[in-house]
Protein backbone atom coordinates (compact mmCIF):
# COMPACT_ATOMS: atom_id res chain seq x y z
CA UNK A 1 4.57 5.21 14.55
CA UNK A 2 6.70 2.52 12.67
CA UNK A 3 6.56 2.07 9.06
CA UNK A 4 5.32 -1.48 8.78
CA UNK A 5 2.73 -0.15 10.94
CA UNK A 6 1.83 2.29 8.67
CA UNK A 7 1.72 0.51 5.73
CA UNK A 8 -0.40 -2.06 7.50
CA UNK A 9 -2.42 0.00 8.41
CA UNK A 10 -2.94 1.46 4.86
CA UNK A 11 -3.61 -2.37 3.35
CA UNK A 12 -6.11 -2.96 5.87
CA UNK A 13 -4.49 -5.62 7.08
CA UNK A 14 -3.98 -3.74 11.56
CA UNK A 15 -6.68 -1.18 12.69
CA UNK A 16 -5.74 2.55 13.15
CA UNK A 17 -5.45 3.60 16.37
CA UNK A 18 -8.80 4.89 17.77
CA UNK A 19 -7.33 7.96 19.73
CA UNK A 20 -5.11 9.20 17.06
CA UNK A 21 -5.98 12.52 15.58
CA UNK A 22 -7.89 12.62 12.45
CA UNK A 23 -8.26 16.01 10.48
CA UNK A 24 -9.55 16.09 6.83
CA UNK A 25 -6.21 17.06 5.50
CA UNK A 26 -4.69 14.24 7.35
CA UNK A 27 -7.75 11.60 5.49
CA UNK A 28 -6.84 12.71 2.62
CA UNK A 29 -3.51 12.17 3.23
CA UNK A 30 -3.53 8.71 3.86
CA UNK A 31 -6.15 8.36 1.23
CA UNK A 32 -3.61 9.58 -1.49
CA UNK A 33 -0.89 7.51 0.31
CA UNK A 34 -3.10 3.82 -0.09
CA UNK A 35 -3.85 4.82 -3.61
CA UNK A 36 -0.08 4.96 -4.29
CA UNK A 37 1.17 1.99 -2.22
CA UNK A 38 -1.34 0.06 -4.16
CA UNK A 39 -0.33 1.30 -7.21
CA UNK A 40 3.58 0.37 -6.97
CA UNK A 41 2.56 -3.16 -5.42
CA UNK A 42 0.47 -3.97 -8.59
CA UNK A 43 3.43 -2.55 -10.35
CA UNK A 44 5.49 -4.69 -8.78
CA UNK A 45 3.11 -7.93 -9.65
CA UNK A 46 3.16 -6.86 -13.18
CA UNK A 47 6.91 -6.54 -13.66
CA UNK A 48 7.27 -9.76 -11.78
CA UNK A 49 4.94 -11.45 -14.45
CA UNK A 50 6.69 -10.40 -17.29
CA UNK A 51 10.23 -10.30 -16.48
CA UNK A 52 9.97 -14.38 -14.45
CA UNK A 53 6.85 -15.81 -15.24
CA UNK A 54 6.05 -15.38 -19.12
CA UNK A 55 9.74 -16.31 -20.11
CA UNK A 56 9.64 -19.48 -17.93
CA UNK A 57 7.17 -20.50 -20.55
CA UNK A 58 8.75 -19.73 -23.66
């Protein structure tokens, strides 16, 4: 499975494969994975709000 896949699948954006093999370790898994890929992207908004966006209006 590709990355981008994987990561679109995470955002919600593509639906998981319906024959893939789901275990409870492997939920929680992905579970911990989302929570952390959303984490760095808001992150990532933040930084980008401070370091372009406040000093364009100083």
């Amino acid at each position: 499975m590709g990355i981008w896949r994987q990561i679109a699948e995470y955002l919600y954006i593509k639906k998981r494969d319906p024959n893939d093999e789901r275990t409870q370790w492997m939920k929680y898994m992905h579970g911990m994975n989302r929570i952390s890929l959303l984490m760095f992207l808001v992150a990532l908004v933040v930084m980008l709000v401070k370091l372009v966006i406040l000093p364009m209006f100083k």
